[in-house]
Structures are given as structure tokens and as C-alpha cells.
C-alpha atoms as a PDB file:
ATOM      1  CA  UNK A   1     116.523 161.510 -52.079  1.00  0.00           C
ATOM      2  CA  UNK A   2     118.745 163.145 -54.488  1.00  0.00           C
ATOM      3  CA  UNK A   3     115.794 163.934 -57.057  1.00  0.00           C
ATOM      4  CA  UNK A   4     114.066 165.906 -53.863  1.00  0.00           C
ATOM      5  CA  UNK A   5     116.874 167.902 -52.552  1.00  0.00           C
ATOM      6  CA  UNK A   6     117.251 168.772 -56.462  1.00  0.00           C
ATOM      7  CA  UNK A   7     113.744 170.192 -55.953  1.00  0.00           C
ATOM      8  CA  UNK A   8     114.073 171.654 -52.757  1.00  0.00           C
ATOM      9  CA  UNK A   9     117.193 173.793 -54.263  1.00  0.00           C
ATOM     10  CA  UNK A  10     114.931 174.928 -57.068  1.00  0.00           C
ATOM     11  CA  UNK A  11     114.266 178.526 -55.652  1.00  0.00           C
ATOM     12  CA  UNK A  12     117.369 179.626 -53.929  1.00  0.00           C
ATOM     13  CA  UNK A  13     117.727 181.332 -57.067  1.00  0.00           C
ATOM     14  CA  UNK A  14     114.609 183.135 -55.301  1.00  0.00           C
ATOM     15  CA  UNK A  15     116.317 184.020 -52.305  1.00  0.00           C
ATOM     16  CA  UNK A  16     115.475 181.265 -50.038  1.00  0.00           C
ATOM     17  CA  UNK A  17     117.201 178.217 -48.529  1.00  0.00           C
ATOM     18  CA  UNK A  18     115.865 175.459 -46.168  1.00  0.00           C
ATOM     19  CA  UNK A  19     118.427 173.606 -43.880  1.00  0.00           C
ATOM     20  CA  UNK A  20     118.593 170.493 -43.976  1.00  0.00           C
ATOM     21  CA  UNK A  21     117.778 170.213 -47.748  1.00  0.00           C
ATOM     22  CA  UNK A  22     114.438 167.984 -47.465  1.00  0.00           C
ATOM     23  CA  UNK A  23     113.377 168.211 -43.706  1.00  0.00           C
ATOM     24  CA  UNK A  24     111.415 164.864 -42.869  1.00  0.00           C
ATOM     25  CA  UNK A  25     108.188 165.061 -40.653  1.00  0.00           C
ATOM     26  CA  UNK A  26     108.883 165.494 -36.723  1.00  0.00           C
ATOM     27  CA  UNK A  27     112.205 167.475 -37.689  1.00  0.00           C
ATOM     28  CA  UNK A  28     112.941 171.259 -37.409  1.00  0.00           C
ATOM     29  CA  UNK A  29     113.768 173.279 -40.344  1.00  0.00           C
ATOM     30  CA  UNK A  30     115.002 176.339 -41.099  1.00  0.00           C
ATOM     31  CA  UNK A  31     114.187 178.999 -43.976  1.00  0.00           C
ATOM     32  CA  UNK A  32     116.898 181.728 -44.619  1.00  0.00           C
ATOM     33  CA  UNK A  33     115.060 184.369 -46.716  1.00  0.00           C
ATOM     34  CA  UNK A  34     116.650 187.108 -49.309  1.00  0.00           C
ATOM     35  CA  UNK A  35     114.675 187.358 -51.604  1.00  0.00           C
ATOM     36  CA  UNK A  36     112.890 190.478 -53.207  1.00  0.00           C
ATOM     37  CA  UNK A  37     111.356 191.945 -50.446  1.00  0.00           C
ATOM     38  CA  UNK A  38     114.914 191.684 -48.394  1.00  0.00           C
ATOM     39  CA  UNK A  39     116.301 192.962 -50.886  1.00  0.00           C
ATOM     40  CA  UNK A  40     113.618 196.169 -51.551  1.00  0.00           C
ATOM     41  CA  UNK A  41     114.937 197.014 -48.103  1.00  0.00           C
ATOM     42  CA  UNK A  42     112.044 196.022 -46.085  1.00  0.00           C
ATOM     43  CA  UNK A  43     111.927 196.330 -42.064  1.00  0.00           C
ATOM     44  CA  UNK A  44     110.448 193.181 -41.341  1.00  0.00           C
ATOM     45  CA  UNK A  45     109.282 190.154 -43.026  1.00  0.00           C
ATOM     46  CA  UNK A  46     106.704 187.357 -42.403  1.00  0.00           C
ATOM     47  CA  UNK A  47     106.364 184.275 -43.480  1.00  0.00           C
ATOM     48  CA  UNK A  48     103.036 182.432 -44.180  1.00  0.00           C
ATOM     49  CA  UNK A  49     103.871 178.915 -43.602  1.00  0.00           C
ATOM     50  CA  UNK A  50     100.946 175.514 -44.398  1.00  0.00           C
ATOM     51  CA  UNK A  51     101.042 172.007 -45.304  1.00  0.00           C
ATOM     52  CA  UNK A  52      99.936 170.025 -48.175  1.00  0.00           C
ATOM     53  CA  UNK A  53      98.096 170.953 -50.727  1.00  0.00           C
ATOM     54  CA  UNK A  54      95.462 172.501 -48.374  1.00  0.00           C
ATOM     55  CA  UNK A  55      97.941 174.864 -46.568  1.00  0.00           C
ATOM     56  CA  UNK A  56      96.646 173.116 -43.098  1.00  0.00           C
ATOM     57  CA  UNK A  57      98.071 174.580 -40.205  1.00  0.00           C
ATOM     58  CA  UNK A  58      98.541 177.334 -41.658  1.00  0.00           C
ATOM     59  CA  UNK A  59     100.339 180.447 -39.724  1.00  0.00           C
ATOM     60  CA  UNK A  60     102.139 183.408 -39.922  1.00  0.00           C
ATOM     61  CA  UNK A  61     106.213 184.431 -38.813  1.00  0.00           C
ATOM     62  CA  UNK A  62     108.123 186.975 -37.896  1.00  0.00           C
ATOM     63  CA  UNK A  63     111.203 186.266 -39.087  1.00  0.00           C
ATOM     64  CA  UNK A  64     114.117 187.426 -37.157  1.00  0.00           C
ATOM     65  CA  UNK A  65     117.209 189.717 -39.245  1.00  0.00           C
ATOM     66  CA  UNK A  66     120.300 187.865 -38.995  1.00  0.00           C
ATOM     67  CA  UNK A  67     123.985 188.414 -41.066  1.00  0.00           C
ATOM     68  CA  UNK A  68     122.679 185.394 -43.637  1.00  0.00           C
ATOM     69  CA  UNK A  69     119.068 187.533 -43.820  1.00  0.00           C
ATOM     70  CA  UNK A  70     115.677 186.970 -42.453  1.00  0.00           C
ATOM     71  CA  UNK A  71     115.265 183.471 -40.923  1.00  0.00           C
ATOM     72  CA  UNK A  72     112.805 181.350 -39.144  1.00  0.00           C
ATOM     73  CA  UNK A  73     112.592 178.165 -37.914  1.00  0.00           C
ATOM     74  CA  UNK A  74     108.892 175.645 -38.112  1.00  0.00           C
ATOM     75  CA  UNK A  75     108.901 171.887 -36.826  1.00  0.00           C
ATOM     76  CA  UNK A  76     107.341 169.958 -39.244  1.00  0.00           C
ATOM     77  CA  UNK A  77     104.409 168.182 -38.138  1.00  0.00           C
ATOM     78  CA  UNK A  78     103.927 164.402 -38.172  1.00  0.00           C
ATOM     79  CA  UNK A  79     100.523 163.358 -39.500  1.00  0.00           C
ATOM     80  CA  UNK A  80     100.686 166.149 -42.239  1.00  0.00           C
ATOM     81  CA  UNK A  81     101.070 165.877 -46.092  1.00  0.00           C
ATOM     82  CA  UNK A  82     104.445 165.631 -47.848  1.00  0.00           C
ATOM     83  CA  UNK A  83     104.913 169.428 -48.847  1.00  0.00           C
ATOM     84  CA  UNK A  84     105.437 172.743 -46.650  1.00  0.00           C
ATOM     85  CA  UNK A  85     104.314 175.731 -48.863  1.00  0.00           C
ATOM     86  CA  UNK A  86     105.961 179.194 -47.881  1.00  0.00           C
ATOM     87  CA  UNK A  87     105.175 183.001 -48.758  1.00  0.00           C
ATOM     88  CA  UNK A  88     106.146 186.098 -47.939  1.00  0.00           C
ATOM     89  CA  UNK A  89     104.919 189.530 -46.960  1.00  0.00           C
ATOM     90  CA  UNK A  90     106.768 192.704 -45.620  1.00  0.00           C
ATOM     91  CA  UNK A  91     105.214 195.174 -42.964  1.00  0.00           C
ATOM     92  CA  UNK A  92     103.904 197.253 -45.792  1.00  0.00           C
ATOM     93  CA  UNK A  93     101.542 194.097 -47.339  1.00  0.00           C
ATOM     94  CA  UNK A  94     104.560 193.619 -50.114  1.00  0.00           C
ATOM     95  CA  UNK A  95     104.070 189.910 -51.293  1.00  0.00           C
ATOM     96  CA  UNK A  96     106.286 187.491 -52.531  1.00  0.00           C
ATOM     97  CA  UNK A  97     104.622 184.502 -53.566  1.00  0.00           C
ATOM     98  CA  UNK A  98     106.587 183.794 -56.488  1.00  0.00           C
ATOM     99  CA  UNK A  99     104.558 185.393 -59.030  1.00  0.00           C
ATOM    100  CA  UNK A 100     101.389 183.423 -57.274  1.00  0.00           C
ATOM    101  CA  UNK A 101     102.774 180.162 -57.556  1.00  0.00           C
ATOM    102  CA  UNK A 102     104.115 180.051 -53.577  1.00  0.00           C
ATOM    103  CA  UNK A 103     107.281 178.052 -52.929  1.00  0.00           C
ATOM    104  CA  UNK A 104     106.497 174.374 -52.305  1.00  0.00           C
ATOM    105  CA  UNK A 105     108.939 172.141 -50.609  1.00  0.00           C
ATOM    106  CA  UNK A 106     108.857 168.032 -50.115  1.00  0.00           C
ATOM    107  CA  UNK A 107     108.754 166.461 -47.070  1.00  0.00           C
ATOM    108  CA  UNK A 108     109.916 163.121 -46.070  1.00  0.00           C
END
């Protein structure tokens, strides 16, 4: 478990922090974003949130402006793969999708 909070730390350099560190299937987590977009002073963010490799269930957030930045929170569901994939747009169609690459997390 260490090795995958290790990778789920990877991009708070990024901006962005899940609570807890691996959420496990079932289990609510929560995404704290401020990254660039937050900090290009945009007025609101979304976040495009899938599972697995094939982005199923995929939707999209309003996340809500706190003190810590823009948050959200997504159960994660049971019978899907072992990653939840996350970008981000502002209202202006700003993305940050880490340079196309997304931002991945594992799963238990």
C-alpha cells in the first residue's frame, strides 16, 4: 500500500490532492484542486472524472471554491477498474490535463 499512496502523491506537485491517499472501491474521495487553472485565476472549475482505462462512467463537476481551493467529492464505484482518471477545465474551455497525459490514480 505504501508503493500506491507513493503514486497517488505523484502530482500534488500539480496542484491536486485526493483524501484518503488511495480511496478503495465503495469509498468516497475527495480531490482538492490548485493547480494551473486555480491559479490563472479562473471563476469556476470542472472536473472530468472516469474509470479505468476506458474512462467509464465518465462525468463532469463543478467543483465548489473553498479556503484549501476547488474541491469535489466522487464515490468510487464497486465493479469498476482499479484507476480514477481526472481532468480539468475552467469556464472559459482552459484545460488541464497534464500536458495530455490526465492524472491517473489507483484504486483498491
Amino acid at each position: 500500500m505504501t508503493q500506491n499512496k507513493k503514486i497517488n502523491a505523484k502530482y500534488e506537485s500539480n496542484g491536486i490532492v485526493i483524501s484518503p491517499a488511495v480511496p478503495a472501491k465503495g469509498e468516497t474521495a475527495r480531490v482538492v484542486y490548485n493547480g494551473l487553472l486555480a491559479q490563472s485565476g479562473a471563476d469556476k472549475v470542472y472536473v472530468h472524472v472516469g474509470f479505468g482505462e476506458d474512462w467509464k462512467r465518465s462525468t463532469d463537476y463543478r467543483m465548489n471554491r473553498s479556503g484549501d481551493g476547488y474541491g469535489f467529492e466522487v464515490q468510487i464505484p464497486v465493479a469498476i477498474a482499479n484507476t480514477m482518471n481526472l481532468c480539468f477545465k475552467d469556464n472559459a474551455n482552459n484545460w488541464d490535463n497534464n500536458s495530455g497525459e490526465n492524472y491517473s490514480y489507483n484504486v483498491l
